[in-house]
Protein backbone atom coordinates (compact mmCIF):
# COMPACT_ATOMS: atom_id res chain seq x y z
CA UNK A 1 242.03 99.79 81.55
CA UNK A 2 241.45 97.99 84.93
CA UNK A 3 243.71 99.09 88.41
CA UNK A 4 245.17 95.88 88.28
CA UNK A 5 246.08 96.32 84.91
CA UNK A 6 247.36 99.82 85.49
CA UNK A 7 249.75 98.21 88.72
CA UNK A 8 251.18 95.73 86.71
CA UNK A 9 252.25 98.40 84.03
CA UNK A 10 254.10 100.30 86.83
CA UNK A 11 257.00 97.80 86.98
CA UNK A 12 258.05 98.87 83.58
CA UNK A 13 257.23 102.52 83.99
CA UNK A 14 256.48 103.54 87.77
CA UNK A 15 256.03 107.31 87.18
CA UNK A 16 253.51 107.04 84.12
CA UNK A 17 251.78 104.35 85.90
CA UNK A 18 251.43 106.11 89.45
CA UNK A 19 249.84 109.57 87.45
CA UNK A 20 247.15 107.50 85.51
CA UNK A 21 246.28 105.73 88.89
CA UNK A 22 245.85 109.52 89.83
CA UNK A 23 243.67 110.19 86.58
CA UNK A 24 241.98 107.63 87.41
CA UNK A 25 241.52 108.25 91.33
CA UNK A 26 240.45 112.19 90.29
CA UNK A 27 238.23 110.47 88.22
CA UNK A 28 236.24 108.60 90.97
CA UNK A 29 236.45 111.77 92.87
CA UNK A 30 233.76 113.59 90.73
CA UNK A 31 231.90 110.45 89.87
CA UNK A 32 231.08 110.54 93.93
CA UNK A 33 231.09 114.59 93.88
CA UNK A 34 228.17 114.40 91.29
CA UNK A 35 226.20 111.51 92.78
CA UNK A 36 226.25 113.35 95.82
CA UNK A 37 224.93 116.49 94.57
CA UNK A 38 222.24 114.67 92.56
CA UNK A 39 223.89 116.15 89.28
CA UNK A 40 222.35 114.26 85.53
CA UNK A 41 226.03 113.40 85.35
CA UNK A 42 226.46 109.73 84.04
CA UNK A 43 230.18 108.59 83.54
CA UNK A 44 231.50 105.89 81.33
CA UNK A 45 234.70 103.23 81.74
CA UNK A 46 238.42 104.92 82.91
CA UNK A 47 237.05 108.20 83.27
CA UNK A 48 240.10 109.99 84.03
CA UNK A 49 240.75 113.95 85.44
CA UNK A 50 243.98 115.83 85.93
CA UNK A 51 242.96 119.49 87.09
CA UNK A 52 239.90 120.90 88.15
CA UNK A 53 236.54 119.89 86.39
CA UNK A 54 233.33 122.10 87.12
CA UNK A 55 229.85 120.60 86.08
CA UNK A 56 227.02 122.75 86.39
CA UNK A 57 223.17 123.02 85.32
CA UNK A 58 219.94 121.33 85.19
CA UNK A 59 220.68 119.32 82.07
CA UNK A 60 222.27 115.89 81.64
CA UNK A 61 225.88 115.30 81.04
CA UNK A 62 226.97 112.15 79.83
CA UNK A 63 230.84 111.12 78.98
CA UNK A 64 231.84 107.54 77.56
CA UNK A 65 234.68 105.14 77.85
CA UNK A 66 237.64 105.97 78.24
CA UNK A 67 237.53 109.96 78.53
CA UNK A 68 240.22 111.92 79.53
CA UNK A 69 239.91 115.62 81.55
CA UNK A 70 242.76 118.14 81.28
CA UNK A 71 242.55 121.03 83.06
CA UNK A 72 244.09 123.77 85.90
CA UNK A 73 242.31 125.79 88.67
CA UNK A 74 242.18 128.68 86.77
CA UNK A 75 241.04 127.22 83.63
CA UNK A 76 238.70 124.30 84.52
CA UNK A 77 236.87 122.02 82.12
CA UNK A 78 233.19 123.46 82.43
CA UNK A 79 230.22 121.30 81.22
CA UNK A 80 227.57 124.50 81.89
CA UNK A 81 224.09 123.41 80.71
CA UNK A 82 221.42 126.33 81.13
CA UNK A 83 218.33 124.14 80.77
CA UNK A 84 216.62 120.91 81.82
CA UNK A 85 216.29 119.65 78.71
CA UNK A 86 219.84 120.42 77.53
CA UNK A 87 222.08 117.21 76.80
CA UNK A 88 225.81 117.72 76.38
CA UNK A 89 227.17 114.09 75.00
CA UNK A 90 230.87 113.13 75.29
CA UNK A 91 232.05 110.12 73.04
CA UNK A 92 234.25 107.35 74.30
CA UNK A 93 237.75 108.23 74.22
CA UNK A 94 237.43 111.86 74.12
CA UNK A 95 240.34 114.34 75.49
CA UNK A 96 239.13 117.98 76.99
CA UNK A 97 241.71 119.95 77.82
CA UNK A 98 240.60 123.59 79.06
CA UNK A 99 237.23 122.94 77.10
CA UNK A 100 234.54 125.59 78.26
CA UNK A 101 231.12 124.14 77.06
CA UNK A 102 227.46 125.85 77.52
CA UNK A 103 224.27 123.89 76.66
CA UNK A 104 220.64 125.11 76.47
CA UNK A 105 219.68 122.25 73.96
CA UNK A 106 222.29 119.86 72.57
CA UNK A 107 225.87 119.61 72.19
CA UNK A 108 227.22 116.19 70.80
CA UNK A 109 231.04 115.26 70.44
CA UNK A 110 231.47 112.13 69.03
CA UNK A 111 234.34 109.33 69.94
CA UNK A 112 238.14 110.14 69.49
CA UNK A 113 237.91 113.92 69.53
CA UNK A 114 240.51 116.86 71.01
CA UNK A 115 239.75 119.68 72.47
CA UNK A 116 241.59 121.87 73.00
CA UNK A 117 240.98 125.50 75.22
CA UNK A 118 238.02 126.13 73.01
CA UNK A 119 234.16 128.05 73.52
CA UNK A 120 231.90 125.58 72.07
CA UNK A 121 228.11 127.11 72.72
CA UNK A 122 224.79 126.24 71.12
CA UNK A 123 223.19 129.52 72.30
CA UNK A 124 223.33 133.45 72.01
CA UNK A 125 222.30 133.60 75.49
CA UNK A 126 220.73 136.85 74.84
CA UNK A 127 218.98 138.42 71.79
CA UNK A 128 220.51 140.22 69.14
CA UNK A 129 218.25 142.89 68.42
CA UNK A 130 217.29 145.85 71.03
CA UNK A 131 213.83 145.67 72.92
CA UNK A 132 213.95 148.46 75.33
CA UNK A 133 214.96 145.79 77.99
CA UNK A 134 218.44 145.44 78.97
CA UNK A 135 220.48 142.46 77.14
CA UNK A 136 220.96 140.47 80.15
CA UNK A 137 217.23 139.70 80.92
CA UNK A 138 217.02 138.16 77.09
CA UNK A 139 217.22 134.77 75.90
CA UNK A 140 218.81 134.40 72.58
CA UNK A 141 218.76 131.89 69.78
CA UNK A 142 219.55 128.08 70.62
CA UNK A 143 220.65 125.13 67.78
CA UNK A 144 222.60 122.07 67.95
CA UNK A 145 226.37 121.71 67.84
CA UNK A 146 227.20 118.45 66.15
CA UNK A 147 230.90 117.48 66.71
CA UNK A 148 231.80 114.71 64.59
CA UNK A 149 234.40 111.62 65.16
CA UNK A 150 238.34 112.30 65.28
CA UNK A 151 238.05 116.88 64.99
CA UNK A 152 240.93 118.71 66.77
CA UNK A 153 239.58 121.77 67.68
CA UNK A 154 242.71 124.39 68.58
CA UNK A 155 242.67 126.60 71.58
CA UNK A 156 240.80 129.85 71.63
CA UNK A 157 238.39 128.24 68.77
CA UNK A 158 235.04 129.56 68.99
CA UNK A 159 232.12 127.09 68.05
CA UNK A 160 228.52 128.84 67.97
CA UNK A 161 225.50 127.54 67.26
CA UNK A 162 223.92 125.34 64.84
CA UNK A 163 227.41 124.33 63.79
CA UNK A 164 228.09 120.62 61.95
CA UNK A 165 232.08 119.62 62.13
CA UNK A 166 232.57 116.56 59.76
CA UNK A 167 234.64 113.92 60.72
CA UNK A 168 238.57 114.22 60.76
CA UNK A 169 238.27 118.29 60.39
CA UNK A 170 240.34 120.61 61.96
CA UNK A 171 239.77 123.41 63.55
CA UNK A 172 242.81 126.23 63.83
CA UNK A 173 243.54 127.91 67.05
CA UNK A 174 241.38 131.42 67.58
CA UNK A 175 239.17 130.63 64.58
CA UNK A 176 234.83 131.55 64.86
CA UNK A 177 233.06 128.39 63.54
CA UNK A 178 229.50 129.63 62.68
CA UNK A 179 228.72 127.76 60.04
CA UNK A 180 229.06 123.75 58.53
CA UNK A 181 232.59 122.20 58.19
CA UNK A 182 233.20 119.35 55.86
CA UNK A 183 234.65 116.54 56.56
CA UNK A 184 238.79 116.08 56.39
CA UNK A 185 238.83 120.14 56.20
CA UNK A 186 241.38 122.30 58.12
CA UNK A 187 239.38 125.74 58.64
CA UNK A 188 241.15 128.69 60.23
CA UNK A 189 240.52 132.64 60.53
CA UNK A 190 237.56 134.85 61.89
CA UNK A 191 234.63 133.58 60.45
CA UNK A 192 236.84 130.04 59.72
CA UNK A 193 237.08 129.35 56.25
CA UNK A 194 238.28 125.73 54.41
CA UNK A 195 242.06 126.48 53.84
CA UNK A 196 242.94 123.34 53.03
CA UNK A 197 241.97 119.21 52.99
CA UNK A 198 244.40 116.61 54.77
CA UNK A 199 244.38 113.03 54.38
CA UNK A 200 241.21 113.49 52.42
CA UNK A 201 240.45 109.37 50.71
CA UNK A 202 239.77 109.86 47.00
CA UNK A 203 235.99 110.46 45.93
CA UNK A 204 236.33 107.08 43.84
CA UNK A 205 237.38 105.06 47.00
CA UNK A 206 234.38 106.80 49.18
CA UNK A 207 231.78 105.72 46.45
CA UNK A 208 233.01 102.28 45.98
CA UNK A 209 233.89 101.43 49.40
């Protein structure tokens, strides 16, 4: 969506077009905050922002076309990576809204997802077990979080490490993902559990596709 584009829409609806020239302005706003900090931050097409989006870390963020930031002051969108090395990767046409996300190694969302108010984290941060030091001085386990195309992930979801979310799955508000969704699934509870399939194509038209 180009500015021009954008002003000619706001003849037929001034209000909607004036707030996504606003999106669009925030946007620019922390594509100039990050440059200017020297932040890994790279930014795709449209990026758009209403609220209050805090990047932070060592690590690379990257967002593609077309991605949308929802957020307040008191709950900001937070990109948190905790390593050099750590790559959180945003696909095009991707909606946070409240997402809080912390990255030692990887966290990958691919194009067309929603998040919602969710904890997605590919680390412990500390270690489980007791060593005679206190908790906070520990660094705990660290895998992956694959996010794959088109999941809605509900607010106060949990998603911990190592986690795989197939494509189309949903996640239900408050659940604790620790372990591999399928795709088209609808998981819900505390650890989530498959409660039911929607719009799941028939095996037959998968196979012979």
């Amino acid at each position: 969506m180009r500015w021009g584009h954008v002003m000619a829409q706001g003849w037929s609806n001034p209000i909607g077009a004036l707030r996504t020239v606003g999106m669009l302005a925030r946007g620019w706003y922390y594509r100039l905050q990050c440059r200017l900090r020297g932040q890994r931050v790279h930014f795709g097409k449209n990026f758009r922002v209403v609220g209050r989006l805090d990047i932070r870390g060592p690590g690379t963020v990257v967002f593609g076309d077309d991605c949308t930031v929802v957020a307040t002051r008191s709950a900001p969108v937070t990109p948190y990576t905790h390593s050099p090395q750590a790559i959180i990767q945003i696909g095009h046409r991707v909606v946070l809204n409240g997402t809080r996300l912390g990255c030692c190694q990887r966290i990958d969302v691919a194009e067309n997802c929603l998040l919602a108010d969710a904890r997605v984290f590919d680390t412990d941060f500390h270690a489980l077990e007791s060593t005679g030091r206190h908790r906070w001085y520990t660094a705990g386990v660290t895998k992956p979080i694959i996010i794959g195309p088109d999941v809605w992930i509900g607010a106060g979801a949990m998603i911990l490490k190592g986690v795989s979310i197939g494509a189309h799955a949903v996640v239900g508000a408050g659940s604790v993902v620790t372990r591999e969704v399928p795709p088209w699934a609808v998981v819900a509870g505390n650890p989530a559990r498959v409660v039911k399939y929607v719009n799941r194509p028939d095996p037959e038209v998968i196979v012979h596709a």
